[in-house]
Protein backbone atom coordinates (compact mmCIF):
# COMPACT_ATOMS: atom_id res chain seq x y z
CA UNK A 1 44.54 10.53 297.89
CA UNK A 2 46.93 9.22 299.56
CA UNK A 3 47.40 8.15 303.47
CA UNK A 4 50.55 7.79 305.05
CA UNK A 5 52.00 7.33 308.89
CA UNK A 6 55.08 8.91 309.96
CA UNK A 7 56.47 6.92 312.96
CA UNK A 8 58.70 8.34 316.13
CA UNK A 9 61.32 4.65 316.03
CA UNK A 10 62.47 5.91 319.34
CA UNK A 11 59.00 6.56 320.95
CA UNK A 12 57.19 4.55 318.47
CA UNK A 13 54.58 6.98 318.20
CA UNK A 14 52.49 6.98 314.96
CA UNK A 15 51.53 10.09 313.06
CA UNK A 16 48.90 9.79 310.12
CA UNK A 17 48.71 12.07 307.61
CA UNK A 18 46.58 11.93 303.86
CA UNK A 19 48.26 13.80 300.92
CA UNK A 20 47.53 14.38 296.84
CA UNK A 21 51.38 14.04 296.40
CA UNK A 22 53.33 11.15 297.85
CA UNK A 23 54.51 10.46 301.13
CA UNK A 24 58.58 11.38 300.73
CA UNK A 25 56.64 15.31 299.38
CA UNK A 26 55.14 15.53 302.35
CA UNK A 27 57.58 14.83 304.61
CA UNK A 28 60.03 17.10 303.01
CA UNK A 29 57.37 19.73 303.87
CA UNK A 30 56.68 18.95 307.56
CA UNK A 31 60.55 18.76 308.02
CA UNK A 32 60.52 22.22 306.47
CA UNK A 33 57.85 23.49 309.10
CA UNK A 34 59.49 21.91 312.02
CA UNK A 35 63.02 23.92 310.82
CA UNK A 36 60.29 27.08 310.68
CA UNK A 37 59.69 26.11 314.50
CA UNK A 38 56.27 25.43 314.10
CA UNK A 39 54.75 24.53 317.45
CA UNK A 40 53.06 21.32 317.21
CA UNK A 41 54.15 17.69 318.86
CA UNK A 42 55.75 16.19 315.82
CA UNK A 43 57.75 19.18 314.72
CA UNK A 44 59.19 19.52 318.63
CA UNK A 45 60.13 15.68 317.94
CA UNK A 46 61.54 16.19 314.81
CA UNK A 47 63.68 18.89 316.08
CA UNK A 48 64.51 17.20 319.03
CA UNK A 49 65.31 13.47 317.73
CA UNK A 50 66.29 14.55 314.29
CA UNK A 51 64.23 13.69 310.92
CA UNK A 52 66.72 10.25 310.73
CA UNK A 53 65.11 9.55 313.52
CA UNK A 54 61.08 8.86 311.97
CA UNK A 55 59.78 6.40 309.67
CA UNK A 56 57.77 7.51 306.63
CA UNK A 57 55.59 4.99 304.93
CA UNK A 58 52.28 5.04 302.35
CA UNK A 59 50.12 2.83 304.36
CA UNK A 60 46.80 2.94 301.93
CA UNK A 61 45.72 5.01 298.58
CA UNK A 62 41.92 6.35 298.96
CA UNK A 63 40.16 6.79 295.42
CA UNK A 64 37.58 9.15 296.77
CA UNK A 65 37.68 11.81 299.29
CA UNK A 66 35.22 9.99 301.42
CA UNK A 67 37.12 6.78 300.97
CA UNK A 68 40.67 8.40 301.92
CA UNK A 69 39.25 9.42 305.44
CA UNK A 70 37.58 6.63 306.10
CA UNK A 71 41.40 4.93 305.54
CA UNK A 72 42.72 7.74 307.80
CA UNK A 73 40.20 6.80 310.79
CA UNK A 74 41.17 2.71 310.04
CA UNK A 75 44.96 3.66 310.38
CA UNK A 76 44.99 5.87 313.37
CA UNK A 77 42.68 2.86 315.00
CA UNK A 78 45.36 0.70 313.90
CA UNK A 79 48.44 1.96 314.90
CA UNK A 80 46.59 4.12 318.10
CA UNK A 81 48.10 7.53 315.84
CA UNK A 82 47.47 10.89 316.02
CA UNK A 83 46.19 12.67 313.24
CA UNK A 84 48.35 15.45 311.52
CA UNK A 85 45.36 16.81 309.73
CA UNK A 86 45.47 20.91 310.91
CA UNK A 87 49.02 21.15 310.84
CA UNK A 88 49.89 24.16 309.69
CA UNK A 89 53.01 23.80 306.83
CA UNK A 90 54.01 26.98 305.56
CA UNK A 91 55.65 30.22 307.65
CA UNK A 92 52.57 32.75 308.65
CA UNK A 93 53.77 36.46 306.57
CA UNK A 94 54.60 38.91 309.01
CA UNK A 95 51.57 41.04 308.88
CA UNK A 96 52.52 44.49 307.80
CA UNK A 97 50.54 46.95 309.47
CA UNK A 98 48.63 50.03 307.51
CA UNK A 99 48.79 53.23 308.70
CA UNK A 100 45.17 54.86 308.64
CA UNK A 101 44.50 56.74 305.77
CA UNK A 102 42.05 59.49 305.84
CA UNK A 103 40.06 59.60 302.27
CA UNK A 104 39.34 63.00 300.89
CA UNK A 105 36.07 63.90 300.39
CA UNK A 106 34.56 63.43 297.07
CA UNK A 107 34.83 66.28 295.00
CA UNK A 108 31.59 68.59 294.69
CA UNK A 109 29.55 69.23 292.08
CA UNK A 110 28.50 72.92 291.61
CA UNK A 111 24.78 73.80 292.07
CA UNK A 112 24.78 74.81 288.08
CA UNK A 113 26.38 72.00 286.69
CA UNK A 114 23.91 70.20 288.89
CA UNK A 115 20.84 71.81 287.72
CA UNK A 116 21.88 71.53 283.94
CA UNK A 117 22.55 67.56 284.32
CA UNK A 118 18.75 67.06 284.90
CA UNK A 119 17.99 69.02 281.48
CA UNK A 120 20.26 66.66 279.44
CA UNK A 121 19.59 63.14 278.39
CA UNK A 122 22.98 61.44 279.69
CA UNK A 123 21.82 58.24 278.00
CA UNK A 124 24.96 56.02 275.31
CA UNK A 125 23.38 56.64 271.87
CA UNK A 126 24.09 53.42 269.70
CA UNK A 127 27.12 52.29 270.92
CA UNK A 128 28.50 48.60 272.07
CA UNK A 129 26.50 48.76 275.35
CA UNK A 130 22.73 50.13 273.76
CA UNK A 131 20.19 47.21 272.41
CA UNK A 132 23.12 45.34 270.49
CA UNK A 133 23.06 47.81 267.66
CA UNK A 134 19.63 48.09 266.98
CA UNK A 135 18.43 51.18 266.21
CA UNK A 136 15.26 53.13 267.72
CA UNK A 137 14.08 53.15 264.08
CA UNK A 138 13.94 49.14 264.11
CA UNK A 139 11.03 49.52 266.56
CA UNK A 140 8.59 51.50 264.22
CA UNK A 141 8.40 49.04 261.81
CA UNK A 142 7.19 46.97 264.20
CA UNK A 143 3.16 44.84 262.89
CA UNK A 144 0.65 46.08 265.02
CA UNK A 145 -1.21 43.28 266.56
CA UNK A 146 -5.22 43.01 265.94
CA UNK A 147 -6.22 43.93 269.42
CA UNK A 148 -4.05 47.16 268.28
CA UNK A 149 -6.20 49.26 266.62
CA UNK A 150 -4.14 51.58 263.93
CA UNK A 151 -3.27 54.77 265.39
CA UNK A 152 -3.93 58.01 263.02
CA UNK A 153 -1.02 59.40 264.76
CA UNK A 154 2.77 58.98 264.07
CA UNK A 155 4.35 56.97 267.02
CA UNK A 156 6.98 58.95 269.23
CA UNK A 157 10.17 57.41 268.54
CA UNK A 158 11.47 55.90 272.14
CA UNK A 159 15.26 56.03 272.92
CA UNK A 160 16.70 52.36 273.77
CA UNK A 161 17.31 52.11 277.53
CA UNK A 162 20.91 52.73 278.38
CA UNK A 163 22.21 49.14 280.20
CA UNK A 164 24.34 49.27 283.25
CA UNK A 165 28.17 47.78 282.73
């Protein structure tokens, strides 16, 4: 990343500033905020010296993110700057208020339908979401182990679980 100072050559103030672009992008976007009349000390100068009136230079070029603010902290010491980091750049959206809506009630489900749902097995029978195909018949085939003794009787064939989505 990059850090850059933007200088006041009237007041000789120094602003310092770190971007991804380049120095000349980020000017053209502080210049925009200041037009935007953004309330911070270098907009007001901008605005009230004109932007002919500043300096914009790259001063260093950080590799890491680390590195870049350690640059940032070396050139404000330098040139006794203020930072710019915080500015904000871009117009706040006028907030567009929401009338209150009241939600209707969910609907109700009669007491018959009710009753009936806990008779029926509601549960996806072989479809994209059950066992990945495999069918409750796969699961009878299955080798009993030899702490399973064989079982004289014909094991109950056990719907696959339905998954939750």
């Amino acid at each position: 990343m990059l850090v850059y100072t933007v200088t006041n050559l009237t007041t000789k103030k120094v602003y310092v500033g770190t971007t991804a672009s380049t120095a000349e992008s980020k000017w053209a976007h502080l210049i925009e905020a200041a037009e935007q009349g953004f309330d911070y000390p270098l907009y007001e100068e901008i605005r009230e010296m004109g932007q002919g009136n500043f300096l914009v230079e790259e001063w260093a070029d950080g590799v890491s993110k680390e590195e870049t603010q350690a640059l940032e902290l070396e050139a404000m010491t330098t040139f006794h700057g203020e930072s710019i980091k915080g500015y904000k750049l871009l117009p706040r959206m006028p907030s567009r208020k929401k009338k209150a809506k009241s939600k209707p009630p969910p609907p109700m489900i009669p007491e018959e339908i009710d009753a009936l749902s806990d008779d029926i097995d509601l549960a996806p029978l072989n479809d994209e979401f059950s066992m990945s195909g495999l069918e409750a018949d796969d699961f009878d085939s299955q080798e009993e182990g030899p702490s399973d003794p064989p079982s004289s009787e014909t094991p109950a064939k056990v719907p696959p679980k339905p998954t939750m989505n």
